[in-house]
C-alpha atoms as a PDB file:
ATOM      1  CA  UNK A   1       6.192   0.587  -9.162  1.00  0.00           C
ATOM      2  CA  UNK A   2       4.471   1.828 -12.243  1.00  0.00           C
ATOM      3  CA  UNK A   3       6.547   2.474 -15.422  1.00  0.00           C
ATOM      4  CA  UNK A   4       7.237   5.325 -17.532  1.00  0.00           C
ATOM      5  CA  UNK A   5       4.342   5.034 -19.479  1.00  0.00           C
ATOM      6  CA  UNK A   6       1.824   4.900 -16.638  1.00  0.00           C
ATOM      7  CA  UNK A   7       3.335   7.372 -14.776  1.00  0.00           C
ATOM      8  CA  UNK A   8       2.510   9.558 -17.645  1.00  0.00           C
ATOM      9  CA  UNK A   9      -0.802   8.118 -17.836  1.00  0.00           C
ATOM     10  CA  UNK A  10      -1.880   8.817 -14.519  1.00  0.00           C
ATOM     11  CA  UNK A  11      -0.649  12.492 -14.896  1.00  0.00           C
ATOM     12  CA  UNK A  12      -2.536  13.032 -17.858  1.00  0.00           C
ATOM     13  CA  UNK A  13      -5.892  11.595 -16.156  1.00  0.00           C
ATOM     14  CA  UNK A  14      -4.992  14.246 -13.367  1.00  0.00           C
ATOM     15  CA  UNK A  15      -4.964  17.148 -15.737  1.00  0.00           C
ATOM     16  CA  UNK A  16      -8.165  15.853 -18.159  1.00  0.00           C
ATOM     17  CA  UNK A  17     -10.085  15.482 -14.583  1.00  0.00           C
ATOM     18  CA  UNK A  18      -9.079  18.975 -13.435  1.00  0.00           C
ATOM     19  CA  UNK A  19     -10.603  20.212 -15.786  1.00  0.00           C
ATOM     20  CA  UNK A  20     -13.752  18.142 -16.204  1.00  0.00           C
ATOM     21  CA  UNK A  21     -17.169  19.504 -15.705  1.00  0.00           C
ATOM     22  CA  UNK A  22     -18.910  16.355 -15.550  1.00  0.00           C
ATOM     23  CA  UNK A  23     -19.530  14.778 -12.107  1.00  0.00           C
ATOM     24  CA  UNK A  24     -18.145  17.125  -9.639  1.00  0.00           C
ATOM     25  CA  UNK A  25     -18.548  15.250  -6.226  1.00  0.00           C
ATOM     26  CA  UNK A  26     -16.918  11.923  -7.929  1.00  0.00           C
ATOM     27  CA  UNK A  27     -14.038  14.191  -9.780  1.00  0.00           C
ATOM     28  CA  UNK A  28     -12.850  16.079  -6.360  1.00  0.00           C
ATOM     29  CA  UNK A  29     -12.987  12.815  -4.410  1.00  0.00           C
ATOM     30  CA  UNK A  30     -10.921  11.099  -6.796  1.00  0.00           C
ATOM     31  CA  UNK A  31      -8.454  13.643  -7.476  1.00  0.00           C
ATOM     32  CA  UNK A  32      -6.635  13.999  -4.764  1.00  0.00           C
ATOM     33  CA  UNK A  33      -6.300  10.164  -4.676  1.00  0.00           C
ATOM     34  CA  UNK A  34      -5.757   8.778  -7.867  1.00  0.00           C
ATOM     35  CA  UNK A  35      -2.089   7.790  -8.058  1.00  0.00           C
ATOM     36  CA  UNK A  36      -2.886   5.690  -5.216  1.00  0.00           C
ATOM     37  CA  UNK A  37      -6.422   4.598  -6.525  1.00  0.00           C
ATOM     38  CA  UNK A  38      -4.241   2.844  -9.365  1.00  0.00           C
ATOM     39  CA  UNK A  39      -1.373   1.542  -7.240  1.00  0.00           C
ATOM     40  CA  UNK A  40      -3.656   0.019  -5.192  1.00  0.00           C
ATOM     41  CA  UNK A  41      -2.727  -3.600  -4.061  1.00  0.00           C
ATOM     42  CA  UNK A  42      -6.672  -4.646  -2.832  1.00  0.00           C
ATOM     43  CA  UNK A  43     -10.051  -4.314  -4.028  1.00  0.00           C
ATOM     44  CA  UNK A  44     -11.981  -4.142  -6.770  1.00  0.00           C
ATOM     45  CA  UNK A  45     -14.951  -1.843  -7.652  1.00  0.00           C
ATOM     46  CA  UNK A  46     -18.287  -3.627  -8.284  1.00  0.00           C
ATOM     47  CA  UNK A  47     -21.363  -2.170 -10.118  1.00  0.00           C
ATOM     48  CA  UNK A  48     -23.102  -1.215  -7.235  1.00  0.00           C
ATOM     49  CA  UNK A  49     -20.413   0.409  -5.744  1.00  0.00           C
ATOM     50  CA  UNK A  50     -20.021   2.535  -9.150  1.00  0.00           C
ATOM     51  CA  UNK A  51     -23.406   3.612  -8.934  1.00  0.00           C
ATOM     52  CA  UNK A  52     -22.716   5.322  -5.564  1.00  0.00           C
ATOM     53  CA  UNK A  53     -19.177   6.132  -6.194  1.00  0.00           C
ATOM     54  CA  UNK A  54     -20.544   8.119  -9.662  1.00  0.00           C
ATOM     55  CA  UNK A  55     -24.343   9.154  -8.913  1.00  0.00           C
ATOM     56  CA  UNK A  56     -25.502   7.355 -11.879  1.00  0.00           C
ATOM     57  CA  UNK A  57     -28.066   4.078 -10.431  1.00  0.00           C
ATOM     58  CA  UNK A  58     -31.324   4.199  -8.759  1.00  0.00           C
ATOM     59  CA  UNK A  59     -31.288   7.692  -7.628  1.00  0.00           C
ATOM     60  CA  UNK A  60     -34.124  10.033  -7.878  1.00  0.00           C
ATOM     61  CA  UNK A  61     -31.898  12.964  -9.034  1.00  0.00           C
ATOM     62  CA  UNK A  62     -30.579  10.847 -11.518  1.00  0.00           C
ATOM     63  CA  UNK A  63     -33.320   9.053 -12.388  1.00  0.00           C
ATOM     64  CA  UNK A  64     -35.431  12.578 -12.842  1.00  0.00           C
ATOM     65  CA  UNK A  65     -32.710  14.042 -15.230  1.00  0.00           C
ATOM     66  CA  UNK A  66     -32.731  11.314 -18.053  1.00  0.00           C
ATOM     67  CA  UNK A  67     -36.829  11.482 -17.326  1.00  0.00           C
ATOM     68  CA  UNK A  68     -37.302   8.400 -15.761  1.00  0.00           C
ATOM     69  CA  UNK A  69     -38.948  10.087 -12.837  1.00  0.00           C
ATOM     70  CA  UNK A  70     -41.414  12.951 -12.222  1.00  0.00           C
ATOM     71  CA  UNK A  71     -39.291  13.879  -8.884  1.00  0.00           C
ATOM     72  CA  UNK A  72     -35.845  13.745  -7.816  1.00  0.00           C
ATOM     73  CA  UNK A  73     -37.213  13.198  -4.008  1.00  0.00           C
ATOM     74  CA  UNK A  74     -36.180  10.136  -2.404  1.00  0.00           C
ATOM     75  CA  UNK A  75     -38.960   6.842  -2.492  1.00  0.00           C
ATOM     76  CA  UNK A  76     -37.128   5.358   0.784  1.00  0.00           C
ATOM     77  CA  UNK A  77     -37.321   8.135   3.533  1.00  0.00           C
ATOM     78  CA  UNK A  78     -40.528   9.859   2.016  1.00  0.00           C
ATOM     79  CA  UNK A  79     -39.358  13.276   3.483  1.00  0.00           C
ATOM     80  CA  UNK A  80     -39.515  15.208   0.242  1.00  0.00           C
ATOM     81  CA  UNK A  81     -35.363  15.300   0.595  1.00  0.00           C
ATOM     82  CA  UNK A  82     -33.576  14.831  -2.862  1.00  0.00           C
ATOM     83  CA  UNK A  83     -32.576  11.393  -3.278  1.00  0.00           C
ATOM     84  CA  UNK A  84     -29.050  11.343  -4.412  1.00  0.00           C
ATOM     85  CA  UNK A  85     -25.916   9.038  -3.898  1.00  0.00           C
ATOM     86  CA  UNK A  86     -24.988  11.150  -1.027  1.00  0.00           C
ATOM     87  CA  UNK A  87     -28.453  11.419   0.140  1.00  0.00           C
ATOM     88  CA  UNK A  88     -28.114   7.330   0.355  1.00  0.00           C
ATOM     89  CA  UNK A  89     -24.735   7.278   1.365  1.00  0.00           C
ATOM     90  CA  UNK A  90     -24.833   9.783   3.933  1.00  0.00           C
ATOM     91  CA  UNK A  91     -28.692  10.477   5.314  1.00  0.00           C
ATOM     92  CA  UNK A  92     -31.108   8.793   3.772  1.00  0.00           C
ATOM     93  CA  UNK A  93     -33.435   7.177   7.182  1.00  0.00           C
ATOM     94  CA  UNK A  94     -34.084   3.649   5.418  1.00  0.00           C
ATOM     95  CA  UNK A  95     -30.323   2.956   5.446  1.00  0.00           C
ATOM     96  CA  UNK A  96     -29.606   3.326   8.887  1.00  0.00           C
ATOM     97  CA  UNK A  97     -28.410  -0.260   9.950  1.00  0.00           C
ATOM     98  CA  UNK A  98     -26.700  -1.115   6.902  1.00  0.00           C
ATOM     99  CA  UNK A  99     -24.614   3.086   7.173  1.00  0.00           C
ATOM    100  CA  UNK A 100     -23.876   2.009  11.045  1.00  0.00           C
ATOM    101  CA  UNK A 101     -21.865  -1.208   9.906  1.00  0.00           C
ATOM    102  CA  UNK A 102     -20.273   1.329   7.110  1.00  0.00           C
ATOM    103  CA  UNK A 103     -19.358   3.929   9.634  1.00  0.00           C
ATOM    104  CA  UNK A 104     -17.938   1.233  12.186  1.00  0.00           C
ATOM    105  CA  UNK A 105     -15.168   0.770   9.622  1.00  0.00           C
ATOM    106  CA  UNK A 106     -14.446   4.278   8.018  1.00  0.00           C
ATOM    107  CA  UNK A 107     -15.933   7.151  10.159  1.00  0.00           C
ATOM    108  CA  UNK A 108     -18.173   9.241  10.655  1.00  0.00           C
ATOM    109  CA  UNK A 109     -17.132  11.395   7.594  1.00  0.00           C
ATOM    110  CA  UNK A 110     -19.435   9.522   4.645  1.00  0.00           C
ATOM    111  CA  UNK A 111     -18.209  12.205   2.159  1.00  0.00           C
ATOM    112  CA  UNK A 112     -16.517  10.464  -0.756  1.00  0.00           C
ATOM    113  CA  UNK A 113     -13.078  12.407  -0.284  1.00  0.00           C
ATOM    114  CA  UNK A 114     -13.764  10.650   3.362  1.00  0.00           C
ATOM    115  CA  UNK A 115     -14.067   7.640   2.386  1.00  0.00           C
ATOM    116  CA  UNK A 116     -12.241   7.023  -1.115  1.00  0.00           C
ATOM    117  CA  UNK A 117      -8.757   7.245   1.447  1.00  0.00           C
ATOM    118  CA  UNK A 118     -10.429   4.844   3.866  1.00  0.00           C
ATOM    119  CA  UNK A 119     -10.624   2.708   1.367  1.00  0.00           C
ATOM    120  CA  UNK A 120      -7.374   2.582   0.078  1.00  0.00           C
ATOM    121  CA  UNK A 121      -6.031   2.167   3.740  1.00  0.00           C
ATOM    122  CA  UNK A 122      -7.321  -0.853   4.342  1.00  0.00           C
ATOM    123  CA  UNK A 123      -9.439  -4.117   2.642  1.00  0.00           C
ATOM    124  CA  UNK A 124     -11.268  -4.194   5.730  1.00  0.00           C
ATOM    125  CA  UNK A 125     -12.679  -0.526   5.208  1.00  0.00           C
ATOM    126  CA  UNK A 126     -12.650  -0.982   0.870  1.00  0.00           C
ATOM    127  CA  UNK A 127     -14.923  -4.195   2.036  1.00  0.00           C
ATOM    128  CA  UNK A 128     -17.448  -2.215   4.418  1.00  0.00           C
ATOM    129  CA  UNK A 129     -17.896   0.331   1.122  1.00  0.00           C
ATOM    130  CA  UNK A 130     -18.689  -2.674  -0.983  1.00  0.00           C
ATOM    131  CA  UNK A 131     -21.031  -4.159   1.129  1.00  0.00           C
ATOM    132  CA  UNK A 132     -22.772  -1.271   1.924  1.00  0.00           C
ATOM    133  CA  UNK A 133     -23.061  -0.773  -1.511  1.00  0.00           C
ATOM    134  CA  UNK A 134     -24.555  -4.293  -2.441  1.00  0.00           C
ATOM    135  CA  UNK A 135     -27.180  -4.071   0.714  1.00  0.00           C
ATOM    136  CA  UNK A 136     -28.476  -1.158  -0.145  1.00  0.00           C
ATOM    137  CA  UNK A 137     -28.366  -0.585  -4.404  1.00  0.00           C
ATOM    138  CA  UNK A 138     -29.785  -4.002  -4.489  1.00  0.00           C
ATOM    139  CA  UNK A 139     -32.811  -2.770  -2.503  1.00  0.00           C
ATOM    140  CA  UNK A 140     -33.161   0.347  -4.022  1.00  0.00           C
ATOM    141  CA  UNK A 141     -33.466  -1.734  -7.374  1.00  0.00           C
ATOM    142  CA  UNK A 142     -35.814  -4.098  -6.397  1.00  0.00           C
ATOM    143  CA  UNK A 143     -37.763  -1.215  -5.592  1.00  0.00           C
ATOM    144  CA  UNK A 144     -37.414   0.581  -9.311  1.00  0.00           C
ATOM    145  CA  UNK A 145     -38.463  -2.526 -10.333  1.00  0.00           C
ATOM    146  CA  UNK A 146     -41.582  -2.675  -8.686  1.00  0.00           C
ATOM    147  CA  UNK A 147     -42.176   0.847  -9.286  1.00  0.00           C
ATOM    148  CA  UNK A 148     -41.932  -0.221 -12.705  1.00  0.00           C
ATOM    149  CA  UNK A 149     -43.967  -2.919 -12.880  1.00  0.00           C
ATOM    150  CA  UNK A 150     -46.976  -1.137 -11.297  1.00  0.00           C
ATOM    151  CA  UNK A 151     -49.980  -0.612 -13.422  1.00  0.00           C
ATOM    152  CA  UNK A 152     -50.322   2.739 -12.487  1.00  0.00           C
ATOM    153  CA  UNK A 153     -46.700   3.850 -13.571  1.00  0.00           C
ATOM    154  CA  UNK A 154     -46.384   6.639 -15.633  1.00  0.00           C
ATOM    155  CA  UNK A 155     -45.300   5.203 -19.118  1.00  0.00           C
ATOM    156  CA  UNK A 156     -41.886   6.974 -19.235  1.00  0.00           C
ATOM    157  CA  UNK A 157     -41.338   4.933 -15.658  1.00  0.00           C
ATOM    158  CA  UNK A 158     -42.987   1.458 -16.963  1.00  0.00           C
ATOM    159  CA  UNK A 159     -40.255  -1.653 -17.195  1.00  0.00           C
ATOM    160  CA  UNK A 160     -38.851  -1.391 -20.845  1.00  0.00           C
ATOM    161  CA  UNK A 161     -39.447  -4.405 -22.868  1.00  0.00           C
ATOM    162  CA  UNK A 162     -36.868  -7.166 -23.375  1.00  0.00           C
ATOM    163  CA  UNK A 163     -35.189  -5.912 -26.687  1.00  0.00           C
ATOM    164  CA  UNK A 164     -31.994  -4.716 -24.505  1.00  0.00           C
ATOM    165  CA  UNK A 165     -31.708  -8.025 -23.035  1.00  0.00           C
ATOM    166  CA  UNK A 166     -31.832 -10.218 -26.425  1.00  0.00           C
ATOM    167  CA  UNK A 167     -28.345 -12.200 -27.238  1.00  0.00           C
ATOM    168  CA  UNK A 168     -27.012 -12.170 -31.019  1.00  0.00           C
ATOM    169  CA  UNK A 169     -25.215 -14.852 -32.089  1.00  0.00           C
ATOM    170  CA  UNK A 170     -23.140 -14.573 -34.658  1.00  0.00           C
ATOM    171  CA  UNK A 171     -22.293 -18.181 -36.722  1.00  0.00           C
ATOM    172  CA  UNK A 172     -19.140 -18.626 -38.805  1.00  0.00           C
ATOM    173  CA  UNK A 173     -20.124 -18.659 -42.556  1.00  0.00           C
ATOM    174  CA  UNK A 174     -20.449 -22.447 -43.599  1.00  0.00           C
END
């Protein structure tokens, strides 16, 4: 059990996120959850799985809104449908195989305030997320990054250079 001091913790995060603007779908599927979220004895989140879980990856909403896109539509099911986490979560036609092995383990419900309980049910469910997840963002990337790499990409979609990537080192005075 969870002192004092988180107790008032996770109260506080309940009030701050009631009121939050940001991230609506994330915010009402976490809400009603959260005290069990953090008292959670399995699982762990992993990057992919944030990027769905938040709407902030390789998402053509997304991905329009900070400008990296000319359209929000989806590259994957080419039906002029808004490609959002819940688009690729829930709908999207190229993730068919990989949402049937997903829905096997939490239902037919793919909405987060669905799934986020699933999840915390059991490691068998939190693992079918995860993997889901992994299949999928990791093609959708690959994607991006051919996207990118194509000559005939607008410049505000081209593959940034290698500055980001550069490791400082910083060396003790001698």
């Amino acid at each position: 059990m969870l002192g004092t001091h988180e107790d008032v913790a996770i109260e506080t995060w309940k009030r701050r996120l009631a009121q939050s603007k940001a991230s609506r779908r994330t915010i009402s599927a976490i809400h009603p959850v959260l005290e069990e979220w953090v008292r959670r004895q399995h699982g762990r989140l992993s990057y992919r799985a944030t990027q769905i879980l938040t709407g902030y990856g390789c998402f053509g909403d997304y991905l329009f809104r900070i400008g990296r896109e000319q359209s929000a539509n989806c590259w994957h099911c080419r039906e002029g449908i808004e490609d959002s986490a819940q688009h690729t979560l829930e709908v999207c036609q190229a993730w068919v195989a990989e949402r049937e092995i997903l829905v096997e383990q939490v239902g037919q419900d793919l909405s987060l305030r669905a799934i986020l309980p699933r999840m915390l049910e059991s490691p068998d469910a939190w693992h079918a997320v995860l993997h889901f997840c992994e299949e999928v963002m990791s093609q959708k990337e690959a994607a991006e990054r051919e996207r990118e790499a194509s000559p005939d990409a607008p410049p505000n979609r081209r593959r940034r250079s290698g500055h980001r990537r550069r490791h400082y080192h910083l060396h003790a005075p001698s």
